[in-house]
C-alpha atoms as a PDB file:
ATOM      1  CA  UNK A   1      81.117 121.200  24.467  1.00  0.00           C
ATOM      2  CA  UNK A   2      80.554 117.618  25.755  1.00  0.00           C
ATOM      3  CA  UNK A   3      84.374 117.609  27.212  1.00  0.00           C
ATOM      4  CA  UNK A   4      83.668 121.018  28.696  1.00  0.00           C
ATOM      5  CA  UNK A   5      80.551 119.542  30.448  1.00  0.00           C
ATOM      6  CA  UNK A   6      82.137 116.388  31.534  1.00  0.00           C
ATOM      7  CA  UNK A   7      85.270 118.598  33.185  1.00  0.00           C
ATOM      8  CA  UNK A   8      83.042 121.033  34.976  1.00  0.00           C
ATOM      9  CA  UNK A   9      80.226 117.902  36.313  1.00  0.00           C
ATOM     10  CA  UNK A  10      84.282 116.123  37.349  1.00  0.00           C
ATOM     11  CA  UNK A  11      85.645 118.861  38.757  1.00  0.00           C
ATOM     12  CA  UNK A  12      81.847 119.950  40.938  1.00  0.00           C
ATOM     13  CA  UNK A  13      82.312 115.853  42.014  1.00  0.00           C
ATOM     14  CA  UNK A  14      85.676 116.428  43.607  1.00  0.00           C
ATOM     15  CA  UNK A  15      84.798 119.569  45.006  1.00  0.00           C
ATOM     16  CA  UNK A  16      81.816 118.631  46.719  1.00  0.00           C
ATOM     17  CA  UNK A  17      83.305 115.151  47.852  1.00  0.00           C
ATOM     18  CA  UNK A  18      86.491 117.043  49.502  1.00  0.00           C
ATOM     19  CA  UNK A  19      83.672 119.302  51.444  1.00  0.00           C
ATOM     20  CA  UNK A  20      81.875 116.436  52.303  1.00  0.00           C
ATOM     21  CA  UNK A  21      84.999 114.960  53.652  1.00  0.00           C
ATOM     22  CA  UNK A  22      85.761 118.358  55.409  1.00  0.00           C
ATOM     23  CA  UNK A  23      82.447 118.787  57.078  1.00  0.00           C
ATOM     24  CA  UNK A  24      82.912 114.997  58.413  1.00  0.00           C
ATOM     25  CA  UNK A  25      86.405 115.202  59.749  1.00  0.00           C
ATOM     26  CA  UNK A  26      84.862 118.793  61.298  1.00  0.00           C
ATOM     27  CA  UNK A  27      81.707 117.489  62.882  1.00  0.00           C
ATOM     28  CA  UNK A  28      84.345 113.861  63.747  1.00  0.00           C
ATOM     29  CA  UNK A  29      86.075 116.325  66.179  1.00  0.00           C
ATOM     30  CA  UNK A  30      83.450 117.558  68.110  1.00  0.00           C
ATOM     31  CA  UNK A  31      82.745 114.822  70.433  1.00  0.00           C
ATOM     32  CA  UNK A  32      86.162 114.488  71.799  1.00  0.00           C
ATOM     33  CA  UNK A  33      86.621 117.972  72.501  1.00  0.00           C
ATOM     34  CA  UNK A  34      82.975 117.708  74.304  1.00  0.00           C
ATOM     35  CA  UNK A  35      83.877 114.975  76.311  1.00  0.00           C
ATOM     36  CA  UNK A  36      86.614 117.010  77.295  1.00  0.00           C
ATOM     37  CA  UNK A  37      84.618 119.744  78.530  1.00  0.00           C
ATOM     38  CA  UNK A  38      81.661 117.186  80.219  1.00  0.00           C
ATOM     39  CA  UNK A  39      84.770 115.970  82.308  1.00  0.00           C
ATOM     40  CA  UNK A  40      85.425 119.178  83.726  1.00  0.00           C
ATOM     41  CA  UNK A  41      82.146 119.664  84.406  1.00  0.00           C
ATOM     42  CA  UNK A  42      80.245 121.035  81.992  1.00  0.00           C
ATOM     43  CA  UNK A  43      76.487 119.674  80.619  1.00  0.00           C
ATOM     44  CA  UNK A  44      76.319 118.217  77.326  1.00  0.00           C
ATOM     45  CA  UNK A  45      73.592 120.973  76.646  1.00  0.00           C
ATOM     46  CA  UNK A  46      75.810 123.924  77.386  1.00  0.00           C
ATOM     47  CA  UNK A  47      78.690 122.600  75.591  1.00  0.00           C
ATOM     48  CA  UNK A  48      75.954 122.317  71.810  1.00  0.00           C
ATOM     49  CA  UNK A  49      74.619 125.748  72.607  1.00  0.00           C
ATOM     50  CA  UNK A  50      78.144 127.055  73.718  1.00  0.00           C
ATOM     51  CA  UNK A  51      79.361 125.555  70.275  1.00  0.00           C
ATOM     52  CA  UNK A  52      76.604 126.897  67.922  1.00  0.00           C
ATOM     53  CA  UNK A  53      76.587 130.150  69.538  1.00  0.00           C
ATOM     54  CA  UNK A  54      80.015 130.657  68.615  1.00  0.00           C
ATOM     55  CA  UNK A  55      79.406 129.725  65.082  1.00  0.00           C
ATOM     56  CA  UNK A  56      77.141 131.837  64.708  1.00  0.00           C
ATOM     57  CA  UNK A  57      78.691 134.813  66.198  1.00  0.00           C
ATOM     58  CA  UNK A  58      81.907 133.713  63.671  1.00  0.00           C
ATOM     59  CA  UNK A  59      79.539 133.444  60.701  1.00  0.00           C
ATOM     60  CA  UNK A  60      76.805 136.631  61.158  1.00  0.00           C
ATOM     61  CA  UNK A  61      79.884 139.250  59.811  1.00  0.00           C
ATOM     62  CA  UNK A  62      80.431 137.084  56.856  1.00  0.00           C
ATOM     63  CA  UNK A  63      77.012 136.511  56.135  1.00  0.00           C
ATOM     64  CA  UNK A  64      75.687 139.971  56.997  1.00  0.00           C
ATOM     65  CA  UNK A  65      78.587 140.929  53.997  1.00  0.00           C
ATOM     66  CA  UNK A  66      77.268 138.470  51.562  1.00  0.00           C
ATOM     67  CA  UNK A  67      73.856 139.967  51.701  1.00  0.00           C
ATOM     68  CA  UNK A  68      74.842 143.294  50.960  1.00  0.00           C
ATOM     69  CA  UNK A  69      71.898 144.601  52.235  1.00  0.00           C
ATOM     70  CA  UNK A  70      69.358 142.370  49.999  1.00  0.00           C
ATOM     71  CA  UNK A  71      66.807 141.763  53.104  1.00  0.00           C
ATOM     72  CA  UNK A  72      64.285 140.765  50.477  1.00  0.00           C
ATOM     73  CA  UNK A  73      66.468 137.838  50.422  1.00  0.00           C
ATOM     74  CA  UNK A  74      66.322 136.473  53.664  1.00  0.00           C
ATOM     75  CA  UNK A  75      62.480 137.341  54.012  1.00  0.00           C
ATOM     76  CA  UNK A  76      62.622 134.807  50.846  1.00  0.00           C
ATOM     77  CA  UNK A  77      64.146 132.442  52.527  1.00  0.00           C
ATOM     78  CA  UNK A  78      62.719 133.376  56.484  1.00  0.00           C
ATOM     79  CA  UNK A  79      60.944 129.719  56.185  1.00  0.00           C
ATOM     80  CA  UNK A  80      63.968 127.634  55.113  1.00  0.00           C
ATOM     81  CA  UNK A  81      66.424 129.458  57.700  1.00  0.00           C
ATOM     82  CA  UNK A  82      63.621 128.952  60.407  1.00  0.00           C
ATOM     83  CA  UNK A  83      63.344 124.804  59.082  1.00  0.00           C
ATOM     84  CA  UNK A  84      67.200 124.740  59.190  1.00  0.00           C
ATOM     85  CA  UNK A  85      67.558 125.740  62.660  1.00  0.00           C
ATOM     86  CA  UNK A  86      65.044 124.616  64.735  1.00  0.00           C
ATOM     87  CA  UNK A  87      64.887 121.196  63.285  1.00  0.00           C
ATOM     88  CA  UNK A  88      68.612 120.747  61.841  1.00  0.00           C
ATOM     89  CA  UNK A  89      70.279 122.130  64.378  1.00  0.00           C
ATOM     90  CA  UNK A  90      68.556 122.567  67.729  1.00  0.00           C
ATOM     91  CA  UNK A  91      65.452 119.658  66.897  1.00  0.00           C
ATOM     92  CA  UNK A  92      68.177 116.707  66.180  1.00  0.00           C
ATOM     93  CA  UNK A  93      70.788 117.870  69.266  1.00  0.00           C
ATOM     94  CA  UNK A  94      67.309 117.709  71.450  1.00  0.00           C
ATOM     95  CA  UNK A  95      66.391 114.667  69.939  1.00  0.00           C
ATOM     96  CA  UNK A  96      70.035 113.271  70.879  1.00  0.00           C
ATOM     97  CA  UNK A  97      70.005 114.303  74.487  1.00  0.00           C
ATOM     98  CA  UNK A  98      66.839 112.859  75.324  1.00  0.00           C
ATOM     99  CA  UNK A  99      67.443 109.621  73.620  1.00  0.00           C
ATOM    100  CA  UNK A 100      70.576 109.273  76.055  1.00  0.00           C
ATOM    101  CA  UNK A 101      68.901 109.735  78.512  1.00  0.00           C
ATOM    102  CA  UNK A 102      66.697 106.671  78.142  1.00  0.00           C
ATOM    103  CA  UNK A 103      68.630 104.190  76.341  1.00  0.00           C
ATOM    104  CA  UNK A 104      72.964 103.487  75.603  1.00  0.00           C
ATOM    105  CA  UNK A 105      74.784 105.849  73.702  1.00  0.00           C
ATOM    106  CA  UNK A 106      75.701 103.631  71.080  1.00  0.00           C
ATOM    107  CA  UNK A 107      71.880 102.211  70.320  1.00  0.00           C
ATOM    108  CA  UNK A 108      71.302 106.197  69.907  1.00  0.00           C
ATOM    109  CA  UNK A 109      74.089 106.885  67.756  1.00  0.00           C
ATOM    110  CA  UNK A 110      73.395 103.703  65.834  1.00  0.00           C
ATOM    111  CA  UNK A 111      69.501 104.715  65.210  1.00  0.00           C
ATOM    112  CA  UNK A 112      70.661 108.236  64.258  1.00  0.00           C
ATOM    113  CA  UNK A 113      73.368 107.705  61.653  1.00  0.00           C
ATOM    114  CA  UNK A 114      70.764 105.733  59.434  1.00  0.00           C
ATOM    115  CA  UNK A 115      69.651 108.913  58.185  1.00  0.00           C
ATOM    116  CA  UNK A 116      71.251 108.639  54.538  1.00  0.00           C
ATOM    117  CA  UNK A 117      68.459 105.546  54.475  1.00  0.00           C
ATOM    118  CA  UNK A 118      65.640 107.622  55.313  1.00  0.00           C
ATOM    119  CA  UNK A 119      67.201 110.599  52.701  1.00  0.00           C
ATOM    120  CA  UNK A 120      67.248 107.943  50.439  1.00  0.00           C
ATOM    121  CA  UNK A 121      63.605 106.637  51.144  1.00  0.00           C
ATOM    122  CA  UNK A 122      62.196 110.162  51.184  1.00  0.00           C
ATOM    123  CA  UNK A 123      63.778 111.303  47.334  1.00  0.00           C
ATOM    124  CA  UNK A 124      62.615 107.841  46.391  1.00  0.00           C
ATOM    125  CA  UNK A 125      58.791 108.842  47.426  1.00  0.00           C
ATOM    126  CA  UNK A 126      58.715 112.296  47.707  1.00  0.00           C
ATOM    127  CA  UNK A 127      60.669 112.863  44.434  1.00  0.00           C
ATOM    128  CA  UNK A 128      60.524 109.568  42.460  1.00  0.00           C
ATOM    129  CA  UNK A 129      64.563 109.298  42.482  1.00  0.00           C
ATOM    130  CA  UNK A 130      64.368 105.635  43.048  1.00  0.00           C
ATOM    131  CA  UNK A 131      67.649 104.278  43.984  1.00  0.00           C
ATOM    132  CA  UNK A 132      70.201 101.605  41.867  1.00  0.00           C
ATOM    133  CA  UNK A 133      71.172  98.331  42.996  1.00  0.00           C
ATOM    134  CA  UNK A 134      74.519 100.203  43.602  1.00  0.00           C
ATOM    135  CA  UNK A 135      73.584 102.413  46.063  1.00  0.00           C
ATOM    136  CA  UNK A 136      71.286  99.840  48.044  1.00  0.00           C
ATOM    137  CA  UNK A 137      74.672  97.598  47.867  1.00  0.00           C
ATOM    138  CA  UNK A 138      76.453 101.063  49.696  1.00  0.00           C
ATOM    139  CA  UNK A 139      73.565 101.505  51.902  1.00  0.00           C
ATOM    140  CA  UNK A 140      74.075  98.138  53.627  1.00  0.00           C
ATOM    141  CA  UNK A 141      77.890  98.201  53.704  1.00  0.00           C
ATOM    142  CA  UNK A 142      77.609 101.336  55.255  1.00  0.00           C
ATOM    143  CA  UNK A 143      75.322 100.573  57.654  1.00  0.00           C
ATOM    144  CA  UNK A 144      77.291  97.402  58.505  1.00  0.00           C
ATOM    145  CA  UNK A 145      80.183  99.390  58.903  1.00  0.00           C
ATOM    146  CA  UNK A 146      78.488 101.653  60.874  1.00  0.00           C
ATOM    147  CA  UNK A 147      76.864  98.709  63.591  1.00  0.00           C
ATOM    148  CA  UNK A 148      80.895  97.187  63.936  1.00  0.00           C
ATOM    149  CA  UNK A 149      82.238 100.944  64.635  1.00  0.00           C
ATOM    150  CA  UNK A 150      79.681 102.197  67.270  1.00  0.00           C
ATOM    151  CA  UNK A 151      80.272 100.943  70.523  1.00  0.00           C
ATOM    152  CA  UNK A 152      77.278  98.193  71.494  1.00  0.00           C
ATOM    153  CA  UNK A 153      78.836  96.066  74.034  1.00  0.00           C
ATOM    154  CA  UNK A 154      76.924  97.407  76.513  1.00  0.00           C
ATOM    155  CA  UNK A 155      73.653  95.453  75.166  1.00  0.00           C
ATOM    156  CA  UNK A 156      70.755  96.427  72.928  1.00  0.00           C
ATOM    157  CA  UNK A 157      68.622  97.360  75.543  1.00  0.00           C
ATOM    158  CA  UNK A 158      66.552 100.636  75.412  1.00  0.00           C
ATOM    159  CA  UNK A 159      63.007 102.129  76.153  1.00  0.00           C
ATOM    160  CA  UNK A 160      59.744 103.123  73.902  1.00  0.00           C
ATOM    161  CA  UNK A 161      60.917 106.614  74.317  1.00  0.00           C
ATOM    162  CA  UNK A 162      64.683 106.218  73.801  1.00  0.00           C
ATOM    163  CA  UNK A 163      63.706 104.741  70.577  1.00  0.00           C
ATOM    164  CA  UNK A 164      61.666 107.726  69.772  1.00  0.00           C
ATOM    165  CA  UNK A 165      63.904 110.048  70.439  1.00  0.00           C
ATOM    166  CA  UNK A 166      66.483 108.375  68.726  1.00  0.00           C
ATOM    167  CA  UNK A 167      64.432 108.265  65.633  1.00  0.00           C
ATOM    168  CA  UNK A 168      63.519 111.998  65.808  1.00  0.00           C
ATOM    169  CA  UNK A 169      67.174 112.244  66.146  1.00  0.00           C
ATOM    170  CA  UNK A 170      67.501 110.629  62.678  1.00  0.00           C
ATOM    171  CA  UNK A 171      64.700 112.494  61.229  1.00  0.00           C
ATOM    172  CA  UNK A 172      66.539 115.314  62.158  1.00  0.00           C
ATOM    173  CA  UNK A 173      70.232 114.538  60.837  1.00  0.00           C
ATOM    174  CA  UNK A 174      68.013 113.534  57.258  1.00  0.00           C
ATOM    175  CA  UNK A 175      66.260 117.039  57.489  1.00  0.00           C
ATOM    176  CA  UNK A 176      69.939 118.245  57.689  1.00  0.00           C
ATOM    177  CA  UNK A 177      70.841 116.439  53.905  1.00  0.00           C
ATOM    178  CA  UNK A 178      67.372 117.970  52.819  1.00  0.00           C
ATOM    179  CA  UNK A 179      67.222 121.401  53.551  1.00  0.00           C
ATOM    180  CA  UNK A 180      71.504 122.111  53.260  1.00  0.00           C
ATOM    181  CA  UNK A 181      70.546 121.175  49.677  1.00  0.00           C
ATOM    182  CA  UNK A 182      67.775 124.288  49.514  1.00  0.00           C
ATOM    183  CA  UNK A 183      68.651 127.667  48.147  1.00  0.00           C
ATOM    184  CA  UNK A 184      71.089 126.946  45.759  1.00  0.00           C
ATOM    185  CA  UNK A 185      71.753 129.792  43.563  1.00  0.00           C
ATOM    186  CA  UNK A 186      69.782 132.044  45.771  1.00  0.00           C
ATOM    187  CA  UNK A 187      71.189 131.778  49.297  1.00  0.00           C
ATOM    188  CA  UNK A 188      74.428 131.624  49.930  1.00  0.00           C
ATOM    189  CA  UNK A 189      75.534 128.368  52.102  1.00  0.00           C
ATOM    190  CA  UNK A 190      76.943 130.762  54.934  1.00  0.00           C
ATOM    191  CA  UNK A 191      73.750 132.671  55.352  1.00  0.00           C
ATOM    192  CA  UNK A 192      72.240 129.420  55.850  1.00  0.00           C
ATOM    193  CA  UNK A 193      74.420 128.159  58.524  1.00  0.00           C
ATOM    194  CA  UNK A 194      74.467 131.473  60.430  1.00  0.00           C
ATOM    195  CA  UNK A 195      70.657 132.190  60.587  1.00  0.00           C
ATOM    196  CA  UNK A 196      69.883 128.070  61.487  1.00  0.00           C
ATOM    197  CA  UNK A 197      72.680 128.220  63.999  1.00  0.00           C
ATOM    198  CA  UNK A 198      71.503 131.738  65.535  1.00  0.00           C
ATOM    199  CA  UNK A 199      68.252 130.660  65.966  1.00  0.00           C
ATOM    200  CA  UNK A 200      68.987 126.755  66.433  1.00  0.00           C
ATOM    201  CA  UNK A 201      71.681 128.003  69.490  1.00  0.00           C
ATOM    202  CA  UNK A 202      68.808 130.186  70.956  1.00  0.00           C
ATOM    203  CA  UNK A 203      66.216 127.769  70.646  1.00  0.00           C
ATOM    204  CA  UNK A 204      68.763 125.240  72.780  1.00  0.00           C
ATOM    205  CA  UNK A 205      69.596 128.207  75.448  1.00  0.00           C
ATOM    206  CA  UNK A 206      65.589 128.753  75.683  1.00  0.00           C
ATOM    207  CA  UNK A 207      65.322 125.049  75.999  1.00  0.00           C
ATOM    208  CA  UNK A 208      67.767 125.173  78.907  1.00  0.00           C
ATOM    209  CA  UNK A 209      65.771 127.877  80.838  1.00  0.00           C
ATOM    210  CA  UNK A 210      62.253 126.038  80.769  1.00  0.00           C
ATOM    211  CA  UNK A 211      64.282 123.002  81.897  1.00  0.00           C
ATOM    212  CA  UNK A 212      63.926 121.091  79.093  1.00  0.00           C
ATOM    213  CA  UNK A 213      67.818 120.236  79.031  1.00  0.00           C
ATOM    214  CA  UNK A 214      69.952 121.102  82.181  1.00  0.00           C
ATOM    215  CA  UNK A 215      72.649 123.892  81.274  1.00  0.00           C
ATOM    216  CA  UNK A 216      75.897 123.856  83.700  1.00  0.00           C
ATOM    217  CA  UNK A 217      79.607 125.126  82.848  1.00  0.00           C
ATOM    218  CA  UNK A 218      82.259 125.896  84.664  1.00  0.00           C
ATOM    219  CA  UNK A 219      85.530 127.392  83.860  1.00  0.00           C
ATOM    220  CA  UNK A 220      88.091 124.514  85.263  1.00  0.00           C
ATOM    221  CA  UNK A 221      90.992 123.420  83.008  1.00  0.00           C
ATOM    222  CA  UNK A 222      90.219 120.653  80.541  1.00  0.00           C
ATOM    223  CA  UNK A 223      92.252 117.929  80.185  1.00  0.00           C
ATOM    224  CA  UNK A 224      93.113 115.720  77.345  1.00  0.00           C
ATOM    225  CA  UNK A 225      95.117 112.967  76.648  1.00  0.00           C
ATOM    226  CA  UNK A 226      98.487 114.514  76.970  1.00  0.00           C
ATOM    227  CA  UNK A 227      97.869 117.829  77.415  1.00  0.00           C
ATOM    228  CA  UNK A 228      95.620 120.413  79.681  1.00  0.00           C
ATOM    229  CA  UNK A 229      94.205 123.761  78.404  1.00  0.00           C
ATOM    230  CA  UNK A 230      92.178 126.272  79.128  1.00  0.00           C
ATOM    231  CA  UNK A 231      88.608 125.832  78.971  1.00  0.00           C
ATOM    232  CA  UNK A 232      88.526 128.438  76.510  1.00  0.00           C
ATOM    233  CA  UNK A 233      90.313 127.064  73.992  1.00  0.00           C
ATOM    234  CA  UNK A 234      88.141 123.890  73.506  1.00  0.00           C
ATOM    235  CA  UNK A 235      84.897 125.975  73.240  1.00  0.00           C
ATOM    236  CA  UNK A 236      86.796 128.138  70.420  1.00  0.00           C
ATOM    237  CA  UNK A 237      87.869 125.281  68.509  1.00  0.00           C
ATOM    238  CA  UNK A 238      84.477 123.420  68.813  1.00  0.00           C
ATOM    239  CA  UNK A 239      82.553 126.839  66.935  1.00  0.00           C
ATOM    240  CA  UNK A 240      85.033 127.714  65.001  1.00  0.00           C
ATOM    241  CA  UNK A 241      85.786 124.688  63.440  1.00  0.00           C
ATOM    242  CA  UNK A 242      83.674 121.459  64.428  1.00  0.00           C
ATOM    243  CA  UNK A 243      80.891 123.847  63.985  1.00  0.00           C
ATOM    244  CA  UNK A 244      81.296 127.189  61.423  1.00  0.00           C
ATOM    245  CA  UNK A 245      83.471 125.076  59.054  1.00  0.00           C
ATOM    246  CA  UNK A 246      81.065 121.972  59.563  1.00  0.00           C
ATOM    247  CA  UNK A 247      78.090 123.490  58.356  1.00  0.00           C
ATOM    248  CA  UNK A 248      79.556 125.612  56.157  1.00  0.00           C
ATOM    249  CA  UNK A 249      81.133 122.863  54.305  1.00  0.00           C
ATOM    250  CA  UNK A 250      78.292 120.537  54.584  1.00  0.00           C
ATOM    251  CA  UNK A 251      75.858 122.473  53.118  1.00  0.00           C
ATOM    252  CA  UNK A 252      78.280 123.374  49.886  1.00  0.00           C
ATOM    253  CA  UNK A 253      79.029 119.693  49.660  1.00  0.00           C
ATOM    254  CA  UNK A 254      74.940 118.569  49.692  1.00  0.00           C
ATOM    255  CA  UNK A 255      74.565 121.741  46.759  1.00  0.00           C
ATOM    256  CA  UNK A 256      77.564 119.543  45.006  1.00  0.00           C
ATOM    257  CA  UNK A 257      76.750 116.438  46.041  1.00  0.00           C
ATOM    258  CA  UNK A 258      73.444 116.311  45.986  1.00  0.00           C
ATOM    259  CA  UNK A 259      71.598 115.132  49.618  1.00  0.00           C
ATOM    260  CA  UNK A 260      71.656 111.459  48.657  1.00  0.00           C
ATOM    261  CA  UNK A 261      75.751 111.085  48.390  1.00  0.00           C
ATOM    262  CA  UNK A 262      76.485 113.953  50.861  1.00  0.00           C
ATOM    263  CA  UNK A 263      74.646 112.001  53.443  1.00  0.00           C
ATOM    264  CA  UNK A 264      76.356 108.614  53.227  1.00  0.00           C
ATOM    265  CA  UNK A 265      79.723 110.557  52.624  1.00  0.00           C
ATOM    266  CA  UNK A 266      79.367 112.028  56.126  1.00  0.00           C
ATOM    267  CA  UNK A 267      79.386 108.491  57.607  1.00  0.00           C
ATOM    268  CA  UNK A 268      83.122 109.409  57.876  1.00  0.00           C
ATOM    269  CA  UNK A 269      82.099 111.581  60.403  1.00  0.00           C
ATOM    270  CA  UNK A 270      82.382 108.082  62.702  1.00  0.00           C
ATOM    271  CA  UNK A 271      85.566 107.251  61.630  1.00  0.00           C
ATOM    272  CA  UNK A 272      86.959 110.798  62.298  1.00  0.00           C
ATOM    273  CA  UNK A 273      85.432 110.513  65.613  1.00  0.00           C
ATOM    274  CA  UNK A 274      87.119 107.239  66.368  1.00  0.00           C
ATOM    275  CA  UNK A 275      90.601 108.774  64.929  1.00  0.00           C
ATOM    276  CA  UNK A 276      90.426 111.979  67.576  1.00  0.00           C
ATOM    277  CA  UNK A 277      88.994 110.183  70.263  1.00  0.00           C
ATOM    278  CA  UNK A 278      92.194 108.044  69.527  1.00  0.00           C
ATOM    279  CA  UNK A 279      94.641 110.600  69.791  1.00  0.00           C
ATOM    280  CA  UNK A 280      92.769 112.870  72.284  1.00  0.00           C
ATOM    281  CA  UNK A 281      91.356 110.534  74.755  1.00  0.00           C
ATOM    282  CA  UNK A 282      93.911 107.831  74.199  1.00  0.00           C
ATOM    283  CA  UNK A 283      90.472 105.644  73.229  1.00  0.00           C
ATOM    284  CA  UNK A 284      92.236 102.893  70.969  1.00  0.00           C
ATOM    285  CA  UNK A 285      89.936 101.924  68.174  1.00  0.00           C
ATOM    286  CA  UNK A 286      89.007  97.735  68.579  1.00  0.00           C
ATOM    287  CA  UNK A 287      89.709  95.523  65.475  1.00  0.00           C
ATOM    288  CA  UNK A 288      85.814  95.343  64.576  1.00  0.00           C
ATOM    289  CA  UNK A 289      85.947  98.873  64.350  1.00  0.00           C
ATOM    290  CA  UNK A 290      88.532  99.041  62.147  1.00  0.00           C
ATOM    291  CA  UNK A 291      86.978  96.345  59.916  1.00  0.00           C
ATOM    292  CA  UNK A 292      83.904  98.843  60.197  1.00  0.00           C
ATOM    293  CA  UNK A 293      85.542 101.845  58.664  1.00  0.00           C
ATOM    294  CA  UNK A 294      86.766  99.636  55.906  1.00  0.00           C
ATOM    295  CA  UNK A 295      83.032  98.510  55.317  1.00  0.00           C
ATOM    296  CA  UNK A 296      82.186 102.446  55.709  1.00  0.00           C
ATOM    297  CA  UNK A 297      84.592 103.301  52.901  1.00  0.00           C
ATOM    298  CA  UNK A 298      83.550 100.423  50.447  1.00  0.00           C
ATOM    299  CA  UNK A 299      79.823 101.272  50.988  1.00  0.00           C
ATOM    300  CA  UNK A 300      80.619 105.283  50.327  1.00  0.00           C
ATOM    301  CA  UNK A 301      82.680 104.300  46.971  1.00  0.00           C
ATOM    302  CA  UNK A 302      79.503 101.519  46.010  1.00  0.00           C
ATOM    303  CA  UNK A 303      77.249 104.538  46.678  1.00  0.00           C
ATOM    304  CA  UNK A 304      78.890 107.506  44.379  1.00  0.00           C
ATOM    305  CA  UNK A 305      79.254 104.342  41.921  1.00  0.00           C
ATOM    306  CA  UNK A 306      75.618 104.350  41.543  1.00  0.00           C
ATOM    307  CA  UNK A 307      74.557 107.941  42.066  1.00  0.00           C
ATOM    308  CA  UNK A 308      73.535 109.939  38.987  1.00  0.00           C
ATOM    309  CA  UNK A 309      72.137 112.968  40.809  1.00  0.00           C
ATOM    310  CA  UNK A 310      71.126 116.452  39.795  1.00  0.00           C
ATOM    311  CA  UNK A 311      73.925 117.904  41.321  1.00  0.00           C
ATOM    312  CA  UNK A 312      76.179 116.375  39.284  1.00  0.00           C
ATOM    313  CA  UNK A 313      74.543 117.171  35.883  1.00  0.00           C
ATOM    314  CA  UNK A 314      76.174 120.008  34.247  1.00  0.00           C
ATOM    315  CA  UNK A 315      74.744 123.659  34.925  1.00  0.00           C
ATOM    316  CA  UNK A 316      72.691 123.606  32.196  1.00  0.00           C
ATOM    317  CA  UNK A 317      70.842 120.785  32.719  1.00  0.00           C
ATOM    318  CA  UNK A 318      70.492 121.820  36.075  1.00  0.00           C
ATOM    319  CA  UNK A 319      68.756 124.998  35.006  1.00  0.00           C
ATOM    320  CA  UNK A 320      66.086 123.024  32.405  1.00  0.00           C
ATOM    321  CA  UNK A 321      65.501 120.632  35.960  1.00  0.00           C
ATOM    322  CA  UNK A 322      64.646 123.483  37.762  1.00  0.00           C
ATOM    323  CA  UNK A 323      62.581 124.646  35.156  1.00  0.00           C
ATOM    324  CA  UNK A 324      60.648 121.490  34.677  1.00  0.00           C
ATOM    325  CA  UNK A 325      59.678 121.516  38.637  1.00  0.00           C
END
């Protein structure tokens, strides 16, 4: 029985960690296809809402099929879907677009990827799941990593507001962790990601009309590092996969996983980035970025060293945890 336990908790472990690495490489992509798109002259606004829109549209079907017509299920749930959404998906890509607009790129990226510290803060208050030495080791490899891989020679300098932003950012990309790790058992991880993307990609478009972002496409070729398409085809790929496999996968890996691991897992999200922008956008990666990713990796390894989580406990004492909340 003990064997049987220890191969199912080992077997959840690489299942969630090979989603987890999924949803990264998935999410990695989407900037260099957007920046794609942004050069041939389309906002950074209509290219999220053009990408979650089509993610949703992929993911409705499947999810409409998984209810089977159990509506009591998604009234259930109306409050999660509606959290997922607005602040997940549409509140953090807000967030993000404001925060560039007042301060560098990188300083916003940087302030947004420390969300595995603030998941890690919040399950240590809010649930008493205080952290080991090993995964405050992780933390601050990762986040060392993650200061030598974004790009910050073009200074530190940013605004009161950028920084708030920026941090709502954050506060989003933790709520992500939080709530993807909701519902297990109940709600199935596709119904999730197709109700928060429906309503996070009309919340964006609504966003766009009161002028809140500015929405502008256009329908000129996009060009790439070696190769020009259609501007079709990077709009397909960028729901279909960098954003209905992303969230899809995410959310099963953070049920597996457990929020705490998922999050600093998807720090490989940067280094996927750097990899496509590499072979995309011919951006070479520097030698402190490379260094970075290595830091990235050891800090992800320190962190699943120290992580006993509920997710990985075996079903049953998942059930009596559950129980005992």
């Amino acid at each position: 029985m003990v064997a049987m336990a220890h191969d199912n908790t080992a077997q959840r472990l690489r299942t969630g960690l090979l989603c987890a690495v999924v949803s990264a490489s998935s999410f990695g992509l989407s900037g260099s296809l957007a920046r794609g798109l942004m050069n041939a002259g389309w906002s950074s606004a209509s290219v999220v809402a053009v990408r979650v829109l089509v993610a949703a549209a992929v993911l409705v079907p499947i999810a409409l099929v998984q209810l089977r017509g159990d509506w009591d299920l998604l009234r259930r749930n109306a409050s999660l879907i509606t959290a997922y959404g607005l602040l997940a998906v549409a509140g953090t890509q807000l967030a993000y677009f404001n925060a560039v607009a007042h301060m560098q790129v990188g300083v916003a990226l940087l302030i947004e990827y420390t969300a595995p510290v603030a998941v890690v803060g919040w399950l240590w208050l809010r649930h008493s799941q205080r952290p080991s030495a090993a995964t405050v080791l992780g933390a601050l490899l990762g986040m060392t990593g993650l200061v030598l891989v974004i790009d910050l020679r073009s200074g530190l300098a940013a605004s009161g507001i950028g920084i708030a932003w920026a941090l709502a950012a954050m506060i989003g990309a933790a709520a992500y962790f939080l709530l993807s790790a909701h519902g297990d058992g109940t709600l199935p991880g596709t119904v999730l990601a197709a109700g928060g993307l429906l309503l996070g990609g009309l919340a964006l478009l609504a966003a766009g009309a009161i002028g809140i972002v500015p929405l502008r496409a256009t329908t000129d070729p996009v060009v790439f590092q070696h190769l020009t398409v259609s501007w079709w085809l990077p709009v397909l790929a960028l729901g279909t996969i960098t954003a209905a496999l992303a969230y899809v996968s995410g959310i099963a890996a953070t049920r597996l996983l457990g929020s705490r691991l998922a999050s600093f897992v998807a720090l490989f999200e940067v280094l996927a980035a750097l990899a496509f922008a590499w072979v995309l956008l011919g951006e070479s990666p520097r030698p402190l970025q490379l260094l970075g990713g290595a830091l990235i990796l050891i800090g992800v390894i320190t962190v699943r060293r120290g992580e006993t989580t509920p997710a990985l406990q075996t079903p049953e004492s998942s059930r009596q945890l559950r129980l005992e909340r």
